[in-house]
N, C-alpha and C. Protein backbone atom coordinates (compact mmCIF):
# COMPACT_ATOMS: atom_id res chain seq x y z
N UNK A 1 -4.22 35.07 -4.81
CA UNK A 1 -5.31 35.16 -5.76
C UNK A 1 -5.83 33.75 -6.02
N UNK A 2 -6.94 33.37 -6.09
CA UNK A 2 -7.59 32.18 -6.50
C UNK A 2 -7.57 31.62 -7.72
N UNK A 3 -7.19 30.71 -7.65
CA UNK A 3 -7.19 29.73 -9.29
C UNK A 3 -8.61 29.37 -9.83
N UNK A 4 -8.65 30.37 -11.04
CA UNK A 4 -10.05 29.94 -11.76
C UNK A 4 -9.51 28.29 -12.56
N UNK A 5 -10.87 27.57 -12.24
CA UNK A 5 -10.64 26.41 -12.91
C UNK A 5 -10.93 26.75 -14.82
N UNK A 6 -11.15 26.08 -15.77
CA UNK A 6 -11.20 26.75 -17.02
C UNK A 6 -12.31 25.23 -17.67
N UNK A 7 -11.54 24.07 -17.38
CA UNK A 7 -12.05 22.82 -17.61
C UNK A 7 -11.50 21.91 -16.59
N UNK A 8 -12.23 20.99 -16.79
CA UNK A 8 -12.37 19.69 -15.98
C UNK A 8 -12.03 18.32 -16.87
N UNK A 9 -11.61 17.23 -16.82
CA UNK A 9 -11.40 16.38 -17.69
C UNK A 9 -10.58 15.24 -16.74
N UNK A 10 -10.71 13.73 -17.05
CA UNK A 10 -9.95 12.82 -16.42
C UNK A 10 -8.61 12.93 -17.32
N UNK A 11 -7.55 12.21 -16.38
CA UNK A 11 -6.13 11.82 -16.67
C UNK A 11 -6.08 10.87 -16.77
N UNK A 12 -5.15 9.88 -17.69
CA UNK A 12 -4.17 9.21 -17.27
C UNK A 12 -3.09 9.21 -17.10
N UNK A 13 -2.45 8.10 -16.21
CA UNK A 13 -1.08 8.29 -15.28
C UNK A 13 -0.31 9.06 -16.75
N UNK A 14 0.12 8.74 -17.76
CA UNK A 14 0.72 9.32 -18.89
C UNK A 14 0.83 10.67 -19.29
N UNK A 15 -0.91 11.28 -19.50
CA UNK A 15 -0.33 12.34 -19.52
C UNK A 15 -0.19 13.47 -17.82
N UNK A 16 -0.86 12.09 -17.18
CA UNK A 16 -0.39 13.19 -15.66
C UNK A 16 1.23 13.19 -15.41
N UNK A 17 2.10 12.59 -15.61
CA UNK A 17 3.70 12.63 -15.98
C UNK A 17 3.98 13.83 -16.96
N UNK A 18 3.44 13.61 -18.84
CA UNK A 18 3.54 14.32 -19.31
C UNK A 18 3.32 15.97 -18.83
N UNK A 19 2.40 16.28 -18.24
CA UNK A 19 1.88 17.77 -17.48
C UNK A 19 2.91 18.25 -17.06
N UNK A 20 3.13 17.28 -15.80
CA UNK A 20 3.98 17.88 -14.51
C UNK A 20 5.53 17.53 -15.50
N UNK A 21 6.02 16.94 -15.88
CA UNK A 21 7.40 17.08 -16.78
C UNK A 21 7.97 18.14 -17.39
N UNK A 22 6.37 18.75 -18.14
CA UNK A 22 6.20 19.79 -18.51
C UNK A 22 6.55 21.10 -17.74
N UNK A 23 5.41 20.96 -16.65
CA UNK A 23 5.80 22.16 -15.66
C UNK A 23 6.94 21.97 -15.11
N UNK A 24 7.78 21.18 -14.60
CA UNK A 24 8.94 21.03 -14.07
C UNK A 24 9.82 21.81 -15.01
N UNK A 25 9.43 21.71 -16.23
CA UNK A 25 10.99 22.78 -16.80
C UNK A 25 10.89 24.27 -17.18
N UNK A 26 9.76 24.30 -16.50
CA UNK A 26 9.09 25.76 -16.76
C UNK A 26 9.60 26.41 -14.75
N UNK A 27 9.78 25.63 -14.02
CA UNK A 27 10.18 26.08 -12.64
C UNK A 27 10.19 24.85 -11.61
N UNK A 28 10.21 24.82 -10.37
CA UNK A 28 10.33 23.89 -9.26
C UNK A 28 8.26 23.53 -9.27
N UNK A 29 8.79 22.14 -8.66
CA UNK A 29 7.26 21.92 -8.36
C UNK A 29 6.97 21.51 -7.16
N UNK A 30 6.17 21.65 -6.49
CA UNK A 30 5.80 21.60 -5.32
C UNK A 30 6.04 19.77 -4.43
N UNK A 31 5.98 20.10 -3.24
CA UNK A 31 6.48 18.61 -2.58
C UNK A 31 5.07 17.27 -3.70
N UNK A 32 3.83 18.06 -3.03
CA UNK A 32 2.29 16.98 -3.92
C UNK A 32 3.28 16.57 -5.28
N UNK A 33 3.42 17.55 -6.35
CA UNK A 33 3.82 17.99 -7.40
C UNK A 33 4.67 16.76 -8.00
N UNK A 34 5.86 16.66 -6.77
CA UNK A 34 7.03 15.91 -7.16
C UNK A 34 6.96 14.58 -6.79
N UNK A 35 5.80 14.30 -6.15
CA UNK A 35 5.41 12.92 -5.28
C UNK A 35 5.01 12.38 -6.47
N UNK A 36 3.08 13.04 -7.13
CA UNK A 36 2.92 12.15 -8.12
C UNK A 36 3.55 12.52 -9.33
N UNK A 37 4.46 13.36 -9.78
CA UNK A 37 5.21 12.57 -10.65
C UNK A 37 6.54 11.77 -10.90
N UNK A 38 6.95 11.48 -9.40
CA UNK A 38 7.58 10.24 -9.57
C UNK A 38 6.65 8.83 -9.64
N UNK A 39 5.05 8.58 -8.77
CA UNK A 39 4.34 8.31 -8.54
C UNK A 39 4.06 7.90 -10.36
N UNK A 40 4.01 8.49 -10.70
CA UNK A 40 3.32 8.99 -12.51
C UNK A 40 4.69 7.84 -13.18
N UNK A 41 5.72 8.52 -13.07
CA UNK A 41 6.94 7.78 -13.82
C UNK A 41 6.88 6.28 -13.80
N UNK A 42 6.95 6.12 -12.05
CA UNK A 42 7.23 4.75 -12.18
C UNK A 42 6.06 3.38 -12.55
N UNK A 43 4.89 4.00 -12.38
CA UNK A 43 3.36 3.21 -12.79
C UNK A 43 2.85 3.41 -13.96
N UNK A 44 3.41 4.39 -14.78
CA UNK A 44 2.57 4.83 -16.52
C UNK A 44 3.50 4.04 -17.51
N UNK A 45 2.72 2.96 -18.61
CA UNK A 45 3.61 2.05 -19.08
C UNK A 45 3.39 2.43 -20.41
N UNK A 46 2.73 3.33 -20.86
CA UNK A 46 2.48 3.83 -22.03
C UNK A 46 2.90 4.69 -22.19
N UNK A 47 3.32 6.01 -23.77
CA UNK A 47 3.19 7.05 -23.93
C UNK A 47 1.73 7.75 -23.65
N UNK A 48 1.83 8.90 -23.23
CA UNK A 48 0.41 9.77 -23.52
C UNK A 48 -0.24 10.05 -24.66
N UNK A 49 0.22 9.53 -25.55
CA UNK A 49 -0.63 9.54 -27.40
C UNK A 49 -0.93 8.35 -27.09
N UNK A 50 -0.18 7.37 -26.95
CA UNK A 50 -0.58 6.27 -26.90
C UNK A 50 -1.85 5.65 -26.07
N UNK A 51 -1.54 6.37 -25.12
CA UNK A 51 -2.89 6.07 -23.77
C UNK A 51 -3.95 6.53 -24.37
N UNK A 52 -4.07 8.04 -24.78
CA UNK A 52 -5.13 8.83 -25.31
C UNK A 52 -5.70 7.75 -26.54
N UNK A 53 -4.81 7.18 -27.57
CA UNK A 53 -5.77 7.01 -28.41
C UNK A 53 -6.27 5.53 -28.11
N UNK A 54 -5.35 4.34 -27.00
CA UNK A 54 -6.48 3.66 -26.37
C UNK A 54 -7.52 3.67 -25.83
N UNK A 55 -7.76 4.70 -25.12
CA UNK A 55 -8.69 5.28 -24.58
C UNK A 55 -9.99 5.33 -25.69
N UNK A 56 -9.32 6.01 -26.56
CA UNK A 56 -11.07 6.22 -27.46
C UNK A 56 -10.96 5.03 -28.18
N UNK A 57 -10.14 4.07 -28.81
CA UNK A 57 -10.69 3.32 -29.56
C UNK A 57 -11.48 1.95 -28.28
N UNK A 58 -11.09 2.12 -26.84
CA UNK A 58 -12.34 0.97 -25.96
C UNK A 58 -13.10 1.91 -25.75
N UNK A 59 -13.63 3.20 -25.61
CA UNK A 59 -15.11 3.61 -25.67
C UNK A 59 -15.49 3.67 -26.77
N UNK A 60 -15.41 3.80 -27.56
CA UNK A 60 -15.67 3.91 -28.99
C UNK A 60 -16.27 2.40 -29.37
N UNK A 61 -15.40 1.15 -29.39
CA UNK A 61 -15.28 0.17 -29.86
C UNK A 61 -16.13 -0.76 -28.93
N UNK A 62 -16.40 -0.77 -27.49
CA UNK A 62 -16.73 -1.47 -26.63
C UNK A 62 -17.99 -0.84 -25.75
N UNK A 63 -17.63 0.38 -25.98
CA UNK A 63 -19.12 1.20 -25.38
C UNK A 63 -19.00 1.42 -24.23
N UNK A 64 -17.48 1.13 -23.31
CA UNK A 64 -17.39 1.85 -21.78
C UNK A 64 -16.99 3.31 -21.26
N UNK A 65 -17.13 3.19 -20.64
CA UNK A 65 -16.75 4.51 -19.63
C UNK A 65 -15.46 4.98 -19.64
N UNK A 66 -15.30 6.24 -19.93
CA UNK A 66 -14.04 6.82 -19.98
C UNK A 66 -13.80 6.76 -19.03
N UNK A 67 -13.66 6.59 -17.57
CA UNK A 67 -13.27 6.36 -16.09
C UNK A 67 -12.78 5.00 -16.67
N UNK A 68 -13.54 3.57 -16.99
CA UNK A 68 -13.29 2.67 -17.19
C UNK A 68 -12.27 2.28 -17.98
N UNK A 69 -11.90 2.80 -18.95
CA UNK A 69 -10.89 2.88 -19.97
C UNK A 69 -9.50 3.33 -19.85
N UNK A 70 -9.74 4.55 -18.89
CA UNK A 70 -8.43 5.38 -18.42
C UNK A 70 -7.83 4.10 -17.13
N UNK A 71 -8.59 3.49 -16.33
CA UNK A 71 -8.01 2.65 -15.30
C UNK A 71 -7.45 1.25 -16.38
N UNK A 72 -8.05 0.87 -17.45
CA UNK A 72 -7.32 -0.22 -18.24
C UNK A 72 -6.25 0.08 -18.45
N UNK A 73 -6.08 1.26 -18.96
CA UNK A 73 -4.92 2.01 -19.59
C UNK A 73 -3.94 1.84 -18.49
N UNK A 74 -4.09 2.56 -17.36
CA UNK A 74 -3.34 2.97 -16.21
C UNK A 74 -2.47 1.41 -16.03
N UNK A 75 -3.26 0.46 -15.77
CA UNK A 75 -2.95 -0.57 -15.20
C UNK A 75 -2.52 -1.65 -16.49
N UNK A 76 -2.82 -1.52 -17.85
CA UNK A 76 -2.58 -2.89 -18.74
C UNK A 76 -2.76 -3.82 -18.37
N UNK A 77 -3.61 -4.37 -18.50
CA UNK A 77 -4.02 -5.76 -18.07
C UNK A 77 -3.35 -6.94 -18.95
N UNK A 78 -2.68 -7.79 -18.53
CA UNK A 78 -2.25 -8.76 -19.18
C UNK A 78 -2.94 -9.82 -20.06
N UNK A 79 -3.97 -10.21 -19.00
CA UNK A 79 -5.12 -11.51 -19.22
C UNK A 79 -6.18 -11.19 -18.75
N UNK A 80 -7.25 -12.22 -19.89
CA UNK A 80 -8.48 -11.69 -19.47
C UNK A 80 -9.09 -12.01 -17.86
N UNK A 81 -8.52 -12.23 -17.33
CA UNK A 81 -9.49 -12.47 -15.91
C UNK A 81 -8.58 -11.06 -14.86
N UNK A 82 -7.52 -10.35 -15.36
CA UNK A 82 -7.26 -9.22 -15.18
C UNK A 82 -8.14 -8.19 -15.61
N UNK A 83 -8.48 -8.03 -17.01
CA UNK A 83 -9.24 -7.38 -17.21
C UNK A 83 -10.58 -7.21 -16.93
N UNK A 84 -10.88 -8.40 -16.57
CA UNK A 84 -12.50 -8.52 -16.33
C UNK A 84 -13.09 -7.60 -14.95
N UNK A 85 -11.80 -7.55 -13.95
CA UNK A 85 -11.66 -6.77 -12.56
C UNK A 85 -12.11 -5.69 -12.58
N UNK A 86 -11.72 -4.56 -14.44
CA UNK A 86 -12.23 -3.28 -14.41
C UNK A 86 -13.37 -2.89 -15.16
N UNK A 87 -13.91 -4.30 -15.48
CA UNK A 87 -15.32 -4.49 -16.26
C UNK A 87 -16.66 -4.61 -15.45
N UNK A 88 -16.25 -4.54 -14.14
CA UNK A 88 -17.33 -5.08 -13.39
C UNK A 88 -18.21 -4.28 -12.99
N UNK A 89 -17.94 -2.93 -13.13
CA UNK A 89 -19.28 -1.75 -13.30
C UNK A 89 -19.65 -1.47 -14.38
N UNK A 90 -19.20 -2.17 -15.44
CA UNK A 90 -20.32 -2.00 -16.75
C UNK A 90 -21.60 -2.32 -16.72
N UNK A 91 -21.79 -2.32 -17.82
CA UNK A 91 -23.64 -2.61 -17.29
C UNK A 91 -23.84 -3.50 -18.45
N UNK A 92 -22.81 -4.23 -19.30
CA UNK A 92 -22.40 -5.30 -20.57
C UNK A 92 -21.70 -5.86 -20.21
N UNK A 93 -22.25 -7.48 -20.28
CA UNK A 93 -21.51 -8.31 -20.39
C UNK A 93 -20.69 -8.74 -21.73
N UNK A 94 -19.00 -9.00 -21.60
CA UNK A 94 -18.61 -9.14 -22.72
C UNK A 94 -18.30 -10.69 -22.89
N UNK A 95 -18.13 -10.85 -23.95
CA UNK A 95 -18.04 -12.17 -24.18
C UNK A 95 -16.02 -12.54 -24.30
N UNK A 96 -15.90 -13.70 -24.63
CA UNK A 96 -14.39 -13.96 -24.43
C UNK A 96 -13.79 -13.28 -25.94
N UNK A 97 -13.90 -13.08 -26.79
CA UNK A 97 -13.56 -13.02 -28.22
C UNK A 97 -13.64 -11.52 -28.14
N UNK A 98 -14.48 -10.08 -27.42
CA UNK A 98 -14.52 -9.15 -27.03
C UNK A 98 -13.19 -8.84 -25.72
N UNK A 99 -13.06 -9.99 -25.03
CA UNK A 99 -12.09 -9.16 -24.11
C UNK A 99 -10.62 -9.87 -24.45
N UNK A 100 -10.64 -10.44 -25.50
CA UNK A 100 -9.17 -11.09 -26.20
C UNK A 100 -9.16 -9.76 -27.45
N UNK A 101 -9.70 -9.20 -27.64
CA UNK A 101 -10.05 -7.88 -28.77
C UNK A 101 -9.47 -6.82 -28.00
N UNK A 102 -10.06 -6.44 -25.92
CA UNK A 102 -9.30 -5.96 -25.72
C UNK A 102 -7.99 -6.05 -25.19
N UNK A 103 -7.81 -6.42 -24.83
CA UNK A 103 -5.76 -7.24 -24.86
C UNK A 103 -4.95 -6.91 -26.15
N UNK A 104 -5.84 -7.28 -27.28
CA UNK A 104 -5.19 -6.89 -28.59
C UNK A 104 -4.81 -5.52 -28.70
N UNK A 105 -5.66 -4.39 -28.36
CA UNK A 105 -5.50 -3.33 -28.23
C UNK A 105 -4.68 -2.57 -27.82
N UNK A 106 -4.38 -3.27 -26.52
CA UNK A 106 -3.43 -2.90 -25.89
C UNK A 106 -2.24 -2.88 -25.97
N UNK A 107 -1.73 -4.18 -26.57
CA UNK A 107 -1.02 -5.03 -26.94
C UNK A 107 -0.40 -4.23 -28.72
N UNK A 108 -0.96 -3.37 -29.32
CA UNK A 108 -0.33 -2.93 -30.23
C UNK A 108 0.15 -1.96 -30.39
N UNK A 109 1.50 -1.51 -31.31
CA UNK A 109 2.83 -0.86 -31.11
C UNK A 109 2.40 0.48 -31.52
């Protein structure tokens, strides 16, 4: 039988761990399944609340792209010339005092 889709929505690595963790104790998961979420484990440095609500406070706060935000997340950028790498399809330039704002963000518990 065919899988109706229901919604569509991006991940991050966090809650793509959280999901499949999930389904794993509900039954076996498939070879894909078990790839990315070891894949998920060993690269997601956040909780999934945690990711989620970084996520909205840099679109919210900075005005980027939820694609853009979810790859900050994914990756934590240490320093700003790290971060600047996933800024470069914005269509705003930020200034230094804006991308030390986001580091801060990141950076809190």
């Amino acid at each position: 039988m065919p899988v109706k889709i229901l919604k569509e929505r991006l991940l991050n690595l966090a809650e793509v761990k959280k999901i499949l963790e999930e389904r794993s104790s509900k039954g076996e998961l498939s070879y894909f399944q078990r790839v990315t979420l070891d894949y998920a484990t060993k690269f997601s440095q956040l909780s999934a609340e945690k990711s989620v609500q970084i996520i909205k406070k840099l679109t919210e706060n900075f005005g980027i792209s939820e694609s853009t935000a979810i790859q900050i997340v994914n990756a934590v950028p240490k320093s700003i010339d790290e971060l600047r790498v996933f800024l470069t399809n914005e269509q705003k330039i930020f200034t230094e005092e804006e991308l030390s704002e986001f580091l801060k963000i990141l950076e809190e518990p």
